[in-house]
Protein backbone atom coordinates (compact mmCIF):
# COMPACT_ATOMS: atom_id res chain seq x y z
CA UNK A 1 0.00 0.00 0.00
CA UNK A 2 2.68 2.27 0.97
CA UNK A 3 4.15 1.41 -2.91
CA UNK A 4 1.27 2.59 -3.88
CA UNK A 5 1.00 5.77 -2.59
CA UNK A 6 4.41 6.67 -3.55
CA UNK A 7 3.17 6.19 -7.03
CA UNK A 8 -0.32 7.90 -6.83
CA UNK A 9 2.13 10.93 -4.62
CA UNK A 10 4.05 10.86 -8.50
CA UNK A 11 1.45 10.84 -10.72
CA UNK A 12 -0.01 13.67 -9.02
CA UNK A 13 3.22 15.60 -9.05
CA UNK A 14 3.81 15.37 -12.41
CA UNK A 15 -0.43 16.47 -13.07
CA UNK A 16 0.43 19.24 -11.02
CA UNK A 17 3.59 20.58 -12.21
CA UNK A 18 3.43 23.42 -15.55
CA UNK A 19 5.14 21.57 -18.14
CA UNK A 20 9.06 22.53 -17.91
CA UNK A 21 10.83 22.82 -21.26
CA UNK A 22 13.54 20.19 -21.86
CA UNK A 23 16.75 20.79 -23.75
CA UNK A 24 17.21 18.83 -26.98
CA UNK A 25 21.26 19.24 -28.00
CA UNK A 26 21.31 22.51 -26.65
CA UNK A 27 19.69 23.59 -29.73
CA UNK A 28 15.87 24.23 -29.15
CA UNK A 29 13.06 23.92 -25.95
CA UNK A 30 11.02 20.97 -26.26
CA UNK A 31 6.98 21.01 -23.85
CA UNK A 32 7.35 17.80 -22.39
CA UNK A 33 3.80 16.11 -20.61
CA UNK A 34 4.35 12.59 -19.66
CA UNK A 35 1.16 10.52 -18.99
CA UNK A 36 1.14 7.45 -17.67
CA UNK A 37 0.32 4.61 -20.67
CA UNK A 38 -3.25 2.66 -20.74
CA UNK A 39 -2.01 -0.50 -19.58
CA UNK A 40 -0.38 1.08 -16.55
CA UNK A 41 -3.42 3.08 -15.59
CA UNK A 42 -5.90 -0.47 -16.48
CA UNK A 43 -3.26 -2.17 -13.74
CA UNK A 44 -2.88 0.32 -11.10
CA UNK A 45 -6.63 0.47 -11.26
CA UNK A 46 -6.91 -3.72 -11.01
CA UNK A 47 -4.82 -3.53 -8.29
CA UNK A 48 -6.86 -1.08 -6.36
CA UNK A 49 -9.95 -2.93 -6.58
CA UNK A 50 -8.94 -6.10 -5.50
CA UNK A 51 -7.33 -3.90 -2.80
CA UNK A 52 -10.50 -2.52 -2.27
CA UNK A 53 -12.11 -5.63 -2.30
CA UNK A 54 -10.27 -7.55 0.01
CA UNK A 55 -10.80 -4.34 3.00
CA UNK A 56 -14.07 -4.79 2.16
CA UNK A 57 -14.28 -8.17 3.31
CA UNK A 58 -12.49 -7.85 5.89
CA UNK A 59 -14.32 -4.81 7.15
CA UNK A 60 -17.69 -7.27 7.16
CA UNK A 61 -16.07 -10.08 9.13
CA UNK A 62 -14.26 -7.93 11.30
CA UNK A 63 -15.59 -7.71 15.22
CA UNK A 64 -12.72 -5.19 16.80
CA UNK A 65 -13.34 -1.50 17.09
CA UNK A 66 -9.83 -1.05 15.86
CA UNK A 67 -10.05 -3.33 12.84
CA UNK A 68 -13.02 -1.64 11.86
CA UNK A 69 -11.59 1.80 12.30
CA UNK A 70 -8.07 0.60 10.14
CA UNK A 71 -10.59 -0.92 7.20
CA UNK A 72 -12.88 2.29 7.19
CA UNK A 73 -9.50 4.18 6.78
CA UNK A 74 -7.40 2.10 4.37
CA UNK A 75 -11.14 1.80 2.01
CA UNK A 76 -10.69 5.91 2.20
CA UNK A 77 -7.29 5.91 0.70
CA UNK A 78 -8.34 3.57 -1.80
CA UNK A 79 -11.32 5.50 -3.15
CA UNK A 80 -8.91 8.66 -3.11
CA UNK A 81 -6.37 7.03 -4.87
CA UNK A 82 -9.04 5.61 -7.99
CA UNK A 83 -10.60 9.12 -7.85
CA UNK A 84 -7.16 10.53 -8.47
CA UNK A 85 -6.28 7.74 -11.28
CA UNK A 86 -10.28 8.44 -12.78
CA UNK A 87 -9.56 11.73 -12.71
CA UNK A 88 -5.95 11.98 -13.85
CA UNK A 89 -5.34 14.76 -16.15
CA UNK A 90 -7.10 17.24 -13.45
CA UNK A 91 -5.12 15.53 -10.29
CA UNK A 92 -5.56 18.77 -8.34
CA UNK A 93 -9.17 19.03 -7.83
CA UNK A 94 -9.20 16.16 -5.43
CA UNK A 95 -7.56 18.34 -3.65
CA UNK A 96 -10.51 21.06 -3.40
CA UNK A 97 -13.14 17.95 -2.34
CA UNK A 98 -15.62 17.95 0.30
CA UNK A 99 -16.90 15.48 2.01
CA UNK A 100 -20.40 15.90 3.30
């Protein structure tokens, strides 16, 4: 999980960032945007449901105040992190949400 934060904290630094110009042989300024590809997207996405999936189940079976409290918490990262990767190419208005 804490791999894949790292990468969702990346992908949203590079969103956020104004695209810096890169120097090709000195000569001219190139805009450089790099988005993640399809396939990377389809299996960070994979990975967060069955992520999501397996809190959830263990949210139902789980008896402890505590457990309950971690699984509440961990599902909230999750749905963060698929808003984020849904909503990719705007990364920094999950940073203006509300949660009523």
């Amino acid at each position: 999980m804490r791999e894949m934060g790292r990468l969702v904290k990346e992908l949203i630094k590079m969103e956020n960032n104004p695209d810096k110009p890169l120097k090709d042989d000195g000569k001219r300024n190139i805009s450089h945007n790099m988005l993640p590809l399809a396939g990377d997207v389809k299996y960070l996405t994979d990975y967060l449901n069955k992520i999501a999936e397996e809190t959830y189940q263990s949210l139902i079976i789980s008896t402890e105040k505590e457990a309950v409290k971690r699984c509440w918490v961990e599902l909230s990262e999750i749905v963060l992190a698929q808003t984020i990767v849904f909503n990719r190419r705007r990364a920094g208005e999950v940073l203006k949400m509300t949660i009523e």
